[in-house]
N, C-alpha and C. Protein backbone atom coordinates (compact mmCIF):
# COMPACT_ATOMS: atom_id res chain seq x y z
N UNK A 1 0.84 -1.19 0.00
CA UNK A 1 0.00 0.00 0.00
C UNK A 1 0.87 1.24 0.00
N UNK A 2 0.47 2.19 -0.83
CA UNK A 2 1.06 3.59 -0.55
C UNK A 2 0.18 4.41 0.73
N UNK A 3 1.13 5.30 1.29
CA UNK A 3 0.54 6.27 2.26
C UNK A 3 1.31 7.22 1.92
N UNK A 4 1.85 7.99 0.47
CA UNK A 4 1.85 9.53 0.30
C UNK A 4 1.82 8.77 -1.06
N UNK A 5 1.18 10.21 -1.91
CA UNK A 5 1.48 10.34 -3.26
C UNK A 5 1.47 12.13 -4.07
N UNK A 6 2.35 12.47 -4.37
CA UNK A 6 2.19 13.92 -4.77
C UNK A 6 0.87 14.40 -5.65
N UNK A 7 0.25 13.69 -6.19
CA UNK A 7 -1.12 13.73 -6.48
C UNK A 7 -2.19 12.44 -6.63
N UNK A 8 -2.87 12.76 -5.77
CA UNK A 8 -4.02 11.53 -5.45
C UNK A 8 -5.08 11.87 -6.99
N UNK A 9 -5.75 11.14 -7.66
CA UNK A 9 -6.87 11.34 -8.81
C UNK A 9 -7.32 10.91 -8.15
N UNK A 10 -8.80 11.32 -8.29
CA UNK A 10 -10.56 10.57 -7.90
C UNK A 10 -10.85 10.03 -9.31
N UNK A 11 -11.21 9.06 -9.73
CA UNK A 11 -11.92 9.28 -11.15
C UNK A 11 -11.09 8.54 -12.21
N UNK A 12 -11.33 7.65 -12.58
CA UNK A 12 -10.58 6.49 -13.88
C UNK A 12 -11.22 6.71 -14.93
N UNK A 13 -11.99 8.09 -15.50
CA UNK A 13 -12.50 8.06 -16.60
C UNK A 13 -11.66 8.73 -17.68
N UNK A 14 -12.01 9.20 -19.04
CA UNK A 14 -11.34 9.98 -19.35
C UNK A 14 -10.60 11.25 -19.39
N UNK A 15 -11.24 11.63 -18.13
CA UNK A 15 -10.68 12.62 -17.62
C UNK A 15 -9.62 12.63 -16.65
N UNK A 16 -9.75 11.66 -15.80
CA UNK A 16 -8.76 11.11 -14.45
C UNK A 16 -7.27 10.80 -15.62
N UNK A 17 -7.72 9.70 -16.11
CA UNK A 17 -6.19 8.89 -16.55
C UNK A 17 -5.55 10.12 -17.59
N UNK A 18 -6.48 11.03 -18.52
CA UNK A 18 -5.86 12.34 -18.89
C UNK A 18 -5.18 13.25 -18.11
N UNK A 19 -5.37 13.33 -17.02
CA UNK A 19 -4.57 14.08 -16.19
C UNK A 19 -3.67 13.24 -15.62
N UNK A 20 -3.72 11.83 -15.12
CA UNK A 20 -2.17 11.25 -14.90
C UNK A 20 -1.44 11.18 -15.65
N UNK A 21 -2.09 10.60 -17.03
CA UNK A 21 -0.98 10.86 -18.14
C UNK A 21 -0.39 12.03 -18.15
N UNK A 22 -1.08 13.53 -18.55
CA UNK A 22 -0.14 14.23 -18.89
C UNK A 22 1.06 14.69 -17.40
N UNK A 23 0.26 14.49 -16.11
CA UNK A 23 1.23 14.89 -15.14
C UNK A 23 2.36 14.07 -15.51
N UNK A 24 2.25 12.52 -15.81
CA UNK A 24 3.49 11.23 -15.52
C UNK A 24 4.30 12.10 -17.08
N UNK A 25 3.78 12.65 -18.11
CA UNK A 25 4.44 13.32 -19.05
C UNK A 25 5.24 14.54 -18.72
N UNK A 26 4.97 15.51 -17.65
CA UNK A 26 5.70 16.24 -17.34
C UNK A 26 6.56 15.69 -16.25
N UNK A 27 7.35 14.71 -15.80
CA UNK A 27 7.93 13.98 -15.10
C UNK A 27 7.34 13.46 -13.78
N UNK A 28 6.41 13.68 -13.24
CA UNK A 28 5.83 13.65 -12.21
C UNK A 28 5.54 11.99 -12.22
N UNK A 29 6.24 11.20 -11.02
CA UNK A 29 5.67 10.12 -11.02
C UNK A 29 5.67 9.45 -9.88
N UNK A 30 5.10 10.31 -8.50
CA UNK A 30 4.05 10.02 -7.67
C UNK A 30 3.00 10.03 -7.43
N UNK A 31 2.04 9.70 -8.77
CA UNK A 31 0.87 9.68 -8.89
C UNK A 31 -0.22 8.82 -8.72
N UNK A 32 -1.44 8.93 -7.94
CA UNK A 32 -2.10 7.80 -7.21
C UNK A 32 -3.75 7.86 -7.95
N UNK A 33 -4.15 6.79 -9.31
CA UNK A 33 -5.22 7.55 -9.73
C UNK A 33 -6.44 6.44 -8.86
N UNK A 34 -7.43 6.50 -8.58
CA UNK A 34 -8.31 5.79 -8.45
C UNK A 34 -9.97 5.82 -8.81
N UNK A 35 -10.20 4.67 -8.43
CA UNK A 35 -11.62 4.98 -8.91
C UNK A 35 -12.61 3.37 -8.40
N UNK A 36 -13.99 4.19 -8.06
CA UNK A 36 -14.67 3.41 -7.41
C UNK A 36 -15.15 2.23 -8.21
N UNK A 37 -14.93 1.94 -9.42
CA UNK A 37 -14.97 0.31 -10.08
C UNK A 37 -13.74 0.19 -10.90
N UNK A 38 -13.77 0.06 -12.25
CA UNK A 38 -12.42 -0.50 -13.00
C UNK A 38 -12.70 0.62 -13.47
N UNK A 39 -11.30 1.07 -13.87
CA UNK A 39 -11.42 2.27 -14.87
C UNK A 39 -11.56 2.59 -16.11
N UNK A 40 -12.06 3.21 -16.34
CA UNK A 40 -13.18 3.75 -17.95
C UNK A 40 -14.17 3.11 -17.81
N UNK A 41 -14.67 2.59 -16.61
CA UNK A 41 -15.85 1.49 -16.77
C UNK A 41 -17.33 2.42 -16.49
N UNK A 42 -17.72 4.14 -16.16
CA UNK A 42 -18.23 4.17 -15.83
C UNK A 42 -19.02 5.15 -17.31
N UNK A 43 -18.83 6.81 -17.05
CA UNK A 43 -19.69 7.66 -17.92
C UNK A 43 -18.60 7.31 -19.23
N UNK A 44 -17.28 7.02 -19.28
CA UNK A 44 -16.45 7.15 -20.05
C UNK A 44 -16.62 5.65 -20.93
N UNK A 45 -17.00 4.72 -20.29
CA UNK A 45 -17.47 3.50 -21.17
C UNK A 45 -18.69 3.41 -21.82
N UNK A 46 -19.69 4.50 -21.08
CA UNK A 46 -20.77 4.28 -22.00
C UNK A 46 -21.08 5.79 -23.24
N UNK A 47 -20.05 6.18 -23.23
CA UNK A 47 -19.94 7.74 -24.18
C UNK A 47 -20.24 6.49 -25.59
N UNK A 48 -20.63 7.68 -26.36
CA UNK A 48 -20.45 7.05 -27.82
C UNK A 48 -18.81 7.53 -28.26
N UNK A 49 -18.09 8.34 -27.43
CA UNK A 49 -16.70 8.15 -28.03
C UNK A 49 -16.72 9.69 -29.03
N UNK A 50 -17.37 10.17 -29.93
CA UNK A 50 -17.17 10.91 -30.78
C UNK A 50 -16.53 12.17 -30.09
N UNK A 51 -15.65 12.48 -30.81
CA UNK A 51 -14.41 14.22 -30.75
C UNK A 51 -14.82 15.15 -31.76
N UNK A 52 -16.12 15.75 -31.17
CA UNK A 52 -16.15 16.81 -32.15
C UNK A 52 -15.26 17.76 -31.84
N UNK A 53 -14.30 18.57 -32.77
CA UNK A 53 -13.71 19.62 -32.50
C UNK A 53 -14.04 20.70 -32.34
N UNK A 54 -14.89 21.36 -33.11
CA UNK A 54 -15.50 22.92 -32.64
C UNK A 54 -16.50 23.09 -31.92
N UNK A 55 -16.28 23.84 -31.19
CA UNK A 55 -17.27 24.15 -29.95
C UNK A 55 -17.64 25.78 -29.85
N UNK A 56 -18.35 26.11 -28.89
CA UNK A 56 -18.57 27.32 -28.48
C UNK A 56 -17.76 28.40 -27.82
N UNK A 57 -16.46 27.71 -27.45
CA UNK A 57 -15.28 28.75 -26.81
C UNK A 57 -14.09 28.74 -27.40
N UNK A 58 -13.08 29.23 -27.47
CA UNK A 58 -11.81 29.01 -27.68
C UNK A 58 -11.34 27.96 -27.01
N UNK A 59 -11.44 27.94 -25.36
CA UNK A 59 -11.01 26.90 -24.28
C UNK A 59 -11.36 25.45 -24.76
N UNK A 60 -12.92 25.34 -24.87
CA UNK A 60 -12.97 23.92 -25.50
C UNK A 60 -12.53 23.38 -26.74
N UNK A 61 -12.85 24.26 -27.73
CA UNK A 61 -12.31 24.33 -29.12
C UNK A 61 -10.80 23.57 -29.27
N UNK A 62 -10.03 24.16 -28.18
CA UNK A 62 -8.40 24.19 -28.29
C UNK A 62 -8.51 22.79 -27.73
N UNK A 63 -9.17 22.62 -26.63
CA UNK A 63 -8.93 21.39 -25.76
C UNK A 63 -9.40 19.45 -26.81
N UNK A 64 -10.50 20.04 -27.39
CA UNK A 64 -10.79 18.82 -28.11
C UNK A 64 -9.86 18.92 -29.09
N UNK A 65 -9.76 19.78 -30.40
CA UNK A 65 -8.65 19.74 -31.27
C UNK A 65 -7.19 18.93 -30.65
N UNK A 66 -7.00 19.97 -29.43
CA UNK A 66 -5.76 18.90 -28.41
C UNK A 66 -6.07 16.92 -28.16
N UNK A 67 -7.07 16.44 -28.32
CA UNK A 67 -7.64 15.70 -27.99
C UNK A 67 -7.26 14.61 -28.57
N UNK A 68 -8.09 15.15 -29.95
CA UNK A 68 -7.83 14.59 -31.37
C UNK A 68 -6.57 14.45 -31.67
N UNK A 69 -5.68 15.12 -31.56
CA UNK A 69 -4.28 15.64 -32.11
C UNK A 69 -3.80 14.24 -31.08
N UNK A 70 -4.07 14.00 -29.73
CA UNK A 70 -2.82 13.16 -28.91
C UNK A 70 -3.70 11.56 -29.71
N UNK A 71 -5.37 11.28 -29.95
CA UNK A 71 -5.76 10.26 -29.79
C UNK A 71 -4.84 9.81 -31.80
N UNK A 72 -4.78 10.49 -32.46
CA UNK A 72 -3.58 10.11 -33.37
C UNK A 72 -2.46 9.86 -33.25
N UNK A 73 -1.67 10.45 -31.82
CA UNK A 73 -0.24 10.02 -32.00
C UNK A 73 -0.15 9.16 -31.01
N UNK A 74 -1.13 8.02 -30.49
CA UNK A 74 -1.11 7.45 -29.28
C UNK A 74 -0.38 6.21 -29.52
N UNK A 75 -0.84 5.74 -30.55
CA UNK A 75 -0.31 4.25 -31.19
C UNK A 75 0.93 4.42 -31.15
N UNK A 76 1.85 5.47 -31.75
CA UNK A 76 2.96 5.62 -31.94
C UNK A 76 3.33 5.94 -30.65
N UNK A 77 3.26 6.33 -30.01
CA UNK A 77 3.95 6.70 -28.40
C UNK A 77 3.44 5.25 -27.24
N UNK A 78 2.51 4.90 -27.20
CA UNK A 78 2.31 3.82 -26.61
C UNK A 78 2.11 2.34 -27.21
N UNK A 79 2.35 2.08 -27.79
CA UNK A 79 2.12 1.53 -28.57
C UNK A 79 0.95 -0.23 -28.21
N UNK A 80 -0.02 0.76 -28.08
CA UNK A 80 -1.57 0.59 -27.58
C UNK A 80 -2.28 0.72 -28.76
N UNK A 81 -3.05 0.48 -29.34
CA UNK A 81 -4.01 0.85 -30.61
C UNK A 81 -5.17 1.71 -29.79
N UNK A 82 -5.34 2.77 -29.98
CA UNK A 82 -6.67 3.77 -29.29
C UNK A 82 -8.15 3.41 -29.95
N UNK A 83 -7.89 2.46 -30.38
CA UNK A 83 -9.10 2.51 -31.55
C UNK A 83 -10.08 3.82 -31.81
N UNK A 84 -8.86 4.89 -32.39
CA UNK A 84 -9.31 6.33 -33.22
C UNK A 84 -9.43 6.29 -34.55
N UNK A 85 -10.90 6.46 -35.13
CA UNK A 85 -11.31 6.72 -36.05
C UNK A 85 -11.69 7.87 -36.38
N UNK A 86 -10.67 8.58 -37.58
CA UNK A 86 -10.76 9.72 -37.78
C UNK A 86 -11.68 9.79 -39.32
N UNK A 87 -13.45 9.94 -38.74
CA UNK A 87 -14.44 9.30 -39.90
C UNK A 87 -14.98 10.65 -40.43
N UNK A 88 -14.69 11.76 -39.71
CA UNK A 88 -15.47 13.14 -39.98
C UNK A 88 -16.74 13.42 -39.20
N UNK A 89 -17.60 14.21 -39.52
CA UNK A 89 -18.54 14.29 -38.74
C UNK A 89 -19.52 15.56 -39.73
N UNK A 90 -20.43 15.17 -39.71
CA UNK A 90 -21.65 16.12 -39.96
C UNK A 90 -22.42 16.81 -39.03
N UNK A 91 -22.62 18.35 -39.94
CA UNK A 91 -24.24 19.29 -38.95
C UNK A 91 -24.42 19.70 -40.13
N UNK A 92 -26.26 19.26 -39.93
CA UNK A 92 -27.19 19.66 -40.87
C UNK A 92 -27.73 20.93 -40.51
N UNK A 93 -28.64 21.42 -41.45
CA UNK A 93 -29.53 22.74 -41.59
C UNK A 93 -30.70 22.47 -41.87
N UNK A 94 -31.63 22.53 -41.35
CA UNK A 94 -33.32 22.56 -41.80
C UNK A 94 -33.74 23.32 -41.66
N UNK A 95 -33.26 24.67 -41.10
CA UNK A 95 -34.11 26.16 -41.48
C UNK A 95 -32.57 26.85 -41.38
N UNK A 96 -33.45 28.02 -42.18
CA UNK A 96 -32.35 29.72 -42.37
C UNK A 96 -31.79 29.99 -41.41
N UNK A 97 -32.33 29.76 -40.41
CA UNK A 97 -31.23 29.93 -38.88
C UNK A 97 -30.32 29.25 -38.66
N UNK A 98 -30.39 28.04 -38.84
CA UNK A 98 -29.48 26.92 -38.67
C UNK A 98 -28.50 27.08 -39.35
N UNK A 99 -28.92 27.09 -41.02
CA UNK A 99 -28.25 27.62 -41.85
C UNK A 99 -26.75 28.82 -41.66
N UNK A 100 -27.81 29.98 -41.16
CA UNK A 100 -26.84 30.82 -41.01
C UNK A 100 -25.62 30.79 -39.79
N UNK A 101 -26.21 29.80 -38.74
CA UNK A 101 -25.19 29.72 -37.80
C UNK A 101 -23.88 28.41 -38.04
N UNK A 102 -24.60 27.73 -39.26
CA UNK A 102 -23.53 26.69 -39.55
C UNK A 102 -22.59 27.89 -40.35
N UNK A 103 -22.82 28.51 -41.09
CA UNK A 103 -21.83 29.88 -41.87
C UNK A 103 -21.01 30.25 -41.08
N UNK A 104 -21.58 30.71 -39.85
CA UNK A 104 -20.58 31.24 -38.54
C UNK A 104 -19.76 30.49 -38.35
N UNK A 105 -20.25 28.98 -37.78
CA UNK A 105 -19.32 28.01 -37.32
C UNK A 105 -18.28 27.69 -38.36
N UNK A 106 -18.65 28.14 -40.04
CA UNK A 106 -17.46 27.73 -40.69
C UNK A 106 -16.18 28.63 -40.54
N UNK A 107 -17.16 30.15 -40.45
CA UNK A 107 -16.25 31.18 -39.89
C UNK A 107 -15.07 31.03 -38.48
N UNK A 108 -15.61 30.68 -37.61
CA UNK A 108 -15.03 30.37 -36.40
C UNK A 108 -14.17 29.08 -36.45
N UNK A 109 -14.57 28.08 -37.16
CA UNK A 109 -13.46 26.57 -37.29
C UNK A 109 -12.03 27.56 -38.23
N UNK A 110 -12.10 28.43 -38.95
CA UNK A 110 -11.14 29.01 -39.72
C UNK A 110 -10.13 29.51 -38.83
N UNK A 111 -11.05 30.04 -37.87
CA UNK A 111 -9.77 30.89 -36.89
C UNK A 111 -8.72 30.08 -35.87
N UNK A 112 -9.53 28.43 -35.94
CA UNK A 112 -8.60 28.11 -35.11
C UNK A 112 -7.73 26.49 -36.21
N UNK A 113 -7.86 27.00 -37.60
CA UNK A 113 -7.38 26.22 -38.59
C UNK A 113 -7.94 25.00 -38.99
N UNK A 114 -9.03 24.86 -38.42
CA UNK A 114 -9.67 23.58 -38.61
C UNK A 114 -10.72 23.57 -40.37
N UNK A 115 -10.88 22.37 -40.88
CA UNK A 115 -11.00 22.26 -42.22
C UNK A 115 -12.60 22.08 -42.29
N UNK A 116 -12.96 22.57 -41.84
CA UNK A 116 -14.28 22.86 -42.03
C UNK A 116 -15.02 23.28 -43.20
N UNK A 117 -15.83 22.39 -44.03
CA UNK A 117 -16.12 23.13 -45.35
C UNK A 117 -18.25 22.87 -45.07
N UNK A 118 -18.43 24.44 -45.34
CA UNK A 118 -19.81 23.97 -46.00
C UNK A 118 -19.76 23.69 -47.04
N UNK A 119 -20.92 22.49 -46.86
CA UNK A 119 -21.26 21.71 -48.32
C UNK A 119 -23.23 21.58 -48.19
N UNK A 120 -23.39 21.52 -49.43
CA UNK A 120 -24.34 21.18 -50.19
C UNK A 120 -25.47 20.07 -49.11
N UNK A 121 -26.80 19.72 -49.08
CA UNK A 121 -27.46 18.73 -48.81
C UNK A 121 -27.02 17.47 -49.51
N UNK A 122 -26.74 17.77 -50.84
CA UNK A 122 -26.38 16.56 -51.73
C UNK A 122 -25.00 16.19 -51.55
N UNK A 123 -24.11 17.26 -50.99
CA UNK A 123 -22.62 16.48 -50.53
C UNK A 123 -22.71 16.03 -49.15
N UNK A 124 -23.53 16.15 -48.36
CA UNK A 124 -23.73 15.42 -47.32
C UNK A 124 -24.53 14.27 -47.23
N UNK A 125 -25.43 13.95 -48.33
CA UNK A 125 -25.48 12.44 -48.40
C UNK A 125 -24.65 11.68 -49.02
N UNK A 126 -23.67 12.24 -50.00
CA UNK A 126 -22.33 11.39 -50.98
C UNK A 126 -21.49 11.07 -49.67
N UNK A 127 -21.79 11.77 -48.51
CA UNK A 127 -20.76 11.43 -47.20
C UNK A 127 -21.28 10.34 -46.55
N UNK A 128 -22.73 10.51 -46.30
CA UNK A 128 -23.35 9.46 -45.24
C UNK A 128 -24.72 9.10 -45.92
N UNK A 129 -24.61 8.28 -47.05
CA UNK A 129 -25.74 7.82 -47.73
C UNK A 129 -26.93 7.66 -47.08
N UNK A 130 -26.91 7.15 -45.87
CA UNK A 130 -28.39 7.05 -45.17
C UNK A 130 -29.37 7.77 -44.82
N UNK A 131 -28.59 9.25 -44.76
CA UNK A 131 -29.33 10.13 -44.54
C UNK A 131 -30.59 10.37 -45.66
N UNK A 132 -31.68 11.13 -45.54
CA UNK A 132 -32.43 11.64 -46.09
C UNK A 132 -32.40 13.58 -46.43
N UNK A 133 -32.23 14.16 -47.53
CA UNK A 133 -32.06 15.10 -47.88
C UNK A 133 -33.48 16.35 -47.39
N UNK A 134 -34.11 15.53 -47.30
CA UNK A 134 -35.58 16.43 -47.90
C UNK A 134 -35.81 17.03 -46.35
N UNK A 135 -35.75 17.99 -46.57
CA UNK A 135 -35.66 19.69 -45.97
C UNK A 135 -34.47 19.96 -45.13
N UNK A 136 -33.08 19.29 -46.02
CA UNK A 136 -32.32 19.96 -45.62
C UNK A 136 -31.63 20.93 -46.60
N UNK A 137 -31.38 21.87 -45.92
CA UNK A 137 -30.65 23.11 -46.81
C UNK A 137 -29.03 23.32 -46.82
N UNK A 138 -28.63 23.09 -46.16
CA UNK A 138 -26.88 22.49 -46.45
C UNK A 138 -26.56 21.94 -45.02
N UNK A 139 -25.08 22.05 -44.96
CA UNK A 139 -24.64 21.21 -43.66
C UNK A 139 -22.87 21.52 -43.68
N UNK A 140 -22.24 21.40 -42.57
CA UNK A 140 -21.27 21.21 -42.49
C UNK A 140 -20.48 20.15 -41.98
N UNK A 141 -18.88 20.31 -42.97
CA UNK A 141 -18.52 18.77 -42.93
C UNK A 141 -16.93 19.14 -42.16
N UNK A 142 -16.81 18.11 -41.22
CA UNK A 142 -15.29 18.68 -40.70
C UNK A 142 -14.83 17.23 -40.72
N UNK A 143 -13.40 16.83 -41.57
CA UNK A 143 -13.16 15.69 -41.81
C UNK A 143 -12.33 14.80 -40.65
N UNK A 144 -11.33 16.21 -39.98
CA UNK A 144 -10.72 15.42 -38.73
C UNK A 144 -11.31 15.08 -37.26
N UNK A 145 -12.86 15.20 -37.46
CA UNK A 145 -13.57 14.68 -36.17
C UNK A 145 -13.57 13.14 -36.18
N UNK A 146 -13.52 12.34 -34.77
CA UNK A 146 -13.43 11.35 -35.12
C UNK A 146 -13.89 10.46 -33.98
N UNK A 147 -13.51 9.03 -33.43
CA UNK A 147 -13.46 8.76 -32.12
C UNK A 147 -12.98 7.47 -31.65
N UNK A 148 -13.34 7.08 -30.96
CA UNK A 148 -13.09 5.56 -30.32
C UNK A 148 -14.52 4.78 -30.76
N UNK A 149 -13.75 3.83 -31.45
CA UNK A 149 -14.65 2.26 -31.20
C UNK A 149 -15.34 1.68 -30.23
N UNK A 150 -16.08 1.16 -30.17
CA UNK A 150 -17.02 0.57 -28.59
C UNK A 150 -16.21 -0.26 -28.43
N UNK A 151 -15.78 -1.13 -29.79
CA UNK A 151 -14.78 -2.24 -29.29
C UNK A 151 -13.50 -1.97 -28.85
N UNK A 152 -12.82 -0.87 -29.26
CA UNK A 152 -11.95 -0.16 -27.96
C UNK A 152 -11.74 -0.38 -26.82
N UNK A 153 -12.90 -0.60 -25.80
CA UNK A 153 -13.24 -0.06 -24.38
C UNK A 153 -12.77 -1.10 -24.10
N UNK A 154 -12.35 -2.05 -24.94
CA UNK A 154 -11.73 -3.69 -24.24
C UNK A 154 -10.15 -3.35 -24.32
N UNK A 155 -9.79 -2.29 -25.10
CA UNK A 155 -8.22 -2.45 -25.57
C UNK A 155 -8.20 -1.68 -24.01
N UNK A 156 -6.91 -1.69 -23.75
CA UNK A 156 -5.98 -1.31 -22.47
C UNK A 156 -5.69 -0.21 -23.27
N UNK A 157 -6.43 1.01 -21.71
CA UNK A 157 -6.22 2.57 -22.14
C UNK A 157 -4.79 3.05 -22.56
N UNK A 158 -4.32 3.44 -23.54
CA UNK A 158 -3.36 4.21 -23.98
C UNK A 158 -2.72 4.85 -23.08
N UNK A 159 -3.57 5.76 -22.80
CA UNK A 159 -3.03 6.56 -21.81
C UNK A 159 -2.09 5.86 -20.40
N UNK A 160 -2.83 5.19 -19.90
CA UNK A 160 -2.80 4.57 -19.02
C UNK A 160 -1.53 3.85 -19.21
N UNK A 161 -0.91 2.79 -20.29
CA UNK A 161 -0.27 2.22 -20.71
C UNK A 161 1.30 2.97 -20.33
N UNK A 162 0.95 4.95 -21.08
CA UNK A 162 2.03 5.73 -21.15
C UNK A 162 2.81 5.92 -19.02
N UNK A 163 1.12 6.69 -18.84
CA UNK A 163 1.35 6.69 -17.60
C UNK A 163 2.19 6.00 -16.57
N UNK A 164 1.87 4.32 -17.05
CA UNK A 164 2.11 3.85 -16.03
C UNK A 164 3.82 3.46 -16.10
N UNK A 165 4.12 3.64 -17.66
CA UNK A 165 5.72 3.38 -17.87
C UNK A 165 6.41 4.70 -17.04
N UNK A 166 5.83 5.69 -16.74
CA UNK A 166 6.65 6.93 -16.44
C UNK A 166 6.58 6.92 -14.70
N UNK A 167 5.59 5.52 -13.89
CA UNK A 167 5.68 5.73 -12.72
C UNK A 167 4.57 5.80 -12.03
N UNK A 168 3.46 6.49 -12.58
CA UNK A 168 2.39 6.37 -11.88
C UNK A 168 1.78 5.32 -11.39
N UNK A 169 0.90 5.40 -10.37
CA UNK A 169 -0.13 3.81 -10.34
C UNK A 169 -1.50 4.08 -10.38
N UNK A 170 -2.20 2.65 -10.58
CA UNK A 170 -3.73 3.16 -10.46
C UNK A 170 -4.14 1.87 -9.69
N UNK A 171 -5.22 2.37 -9.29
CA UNK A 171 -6.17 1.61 -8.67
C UNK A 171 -6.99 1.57 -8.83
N UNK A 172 -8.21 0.07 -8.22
CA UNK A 172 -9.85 0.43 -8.86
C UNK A 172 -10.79 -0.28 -7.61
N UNK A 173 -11.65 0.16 -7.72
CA UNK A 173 -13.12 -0.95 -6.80
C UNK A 173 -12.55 -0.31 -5.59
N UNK A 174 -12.02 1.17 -5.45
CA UNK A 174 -11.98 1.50 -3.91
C UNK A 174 -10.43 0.98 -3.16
N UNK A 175 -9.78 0.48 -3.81
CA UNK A 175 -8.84 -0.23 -3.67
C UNK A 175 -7.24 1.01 -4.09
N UNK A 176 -6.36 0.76 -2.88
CA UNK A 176 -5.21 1.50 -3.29
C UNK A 176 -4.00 1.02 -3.94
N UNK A 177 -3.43 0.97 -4.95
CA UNK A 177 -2.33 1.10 -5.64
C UNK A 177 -1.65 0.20 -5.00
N UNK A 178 -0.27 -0.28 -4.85
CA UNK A 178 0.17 -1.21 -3.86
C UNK A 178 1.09 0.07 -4.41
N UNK A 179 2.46 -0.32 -3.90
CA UNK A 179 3.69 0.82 -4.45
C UNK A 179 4.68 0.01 -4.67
């Protein structure tokens, strides 16, 4: 059992083991993460996984783009498969409002370099055939949105993998770390 750690985590979701990772990345490796069942087993196992990148702030905007950007170079640094699928992502328009605020959002994905293109109703079904066109008026398409597989949630977290080479420990079911 440990009895000190320079940072204790609550929380094995994607948020917990994101913050051990990047602490065990800035050298830090007295780190104690835990969590009250197995980890990723709880809101983070039942997400559908998808990384949309643009959002409503700069802060989030930067933070998912950041997201996306590490769940691509994970394989190569841990060499874990993240099961990241970088498939794109669609938003439709069914009225002039919608419309005009997807314009904005193409405006705003520009400022923070992201490839955001409006397209057509008809280039958004050549993307996702299933859809149905009829009363939509265009849509936007951003190609580097992407996410994790359901079948993922079985692979051994990436993160976690990095973490734990740099020192950290984790624990689960209430249970502490041994050291």
């Amino acid at each position: 059992m440990t009895d000190h750690a320079r940072a204790v985590i609550i929380g094995g979701g994607v948020g917990g083991t994101s913050i051990a990772y990047h602490l065990a990345e800035r050298g830090w490796t007295d780190i104690v993460l835990v969590d009250r069942a197995e980890l990723t087993s709880g809101s983070t196992f039942h997400s559908a996984g998808l990384v949309g990148q643009l959002r409503s702030s700069v802060t989030l905007t930067t933070m998912m783009m950041y997201g996306a950007g590490l769940y691509r170079r994970l394989r190569d640094e841990t060499g874990v498969d993240p099961s990241w699928h970088e498939v794109g992502s669609l938003r439709l328009a069914s009225s002039k409002a919608r419309f005009e605020e997807l314009q904005r959002q193409a405006s705003w994905a520009k400022t923070f370099g992201l490839p955001l293109e409006l397209i057509s109703a008809a280039e958004a079904c050549d993307r996702f055939p299933l859809m149905s066109t009829e009363g939509v008026l265009g849509a936007v398409w951003l190609p580097t949105d992407g996410g994790r597989s359901p079948e993922g949630r079985d692979n051994p977290d990436p993160c976690a993998r990095r973490r734990d080479r740099r020192g950290a420990r984790a624990g689960d079911r209430g249970r502490r770390p041994a050291s």
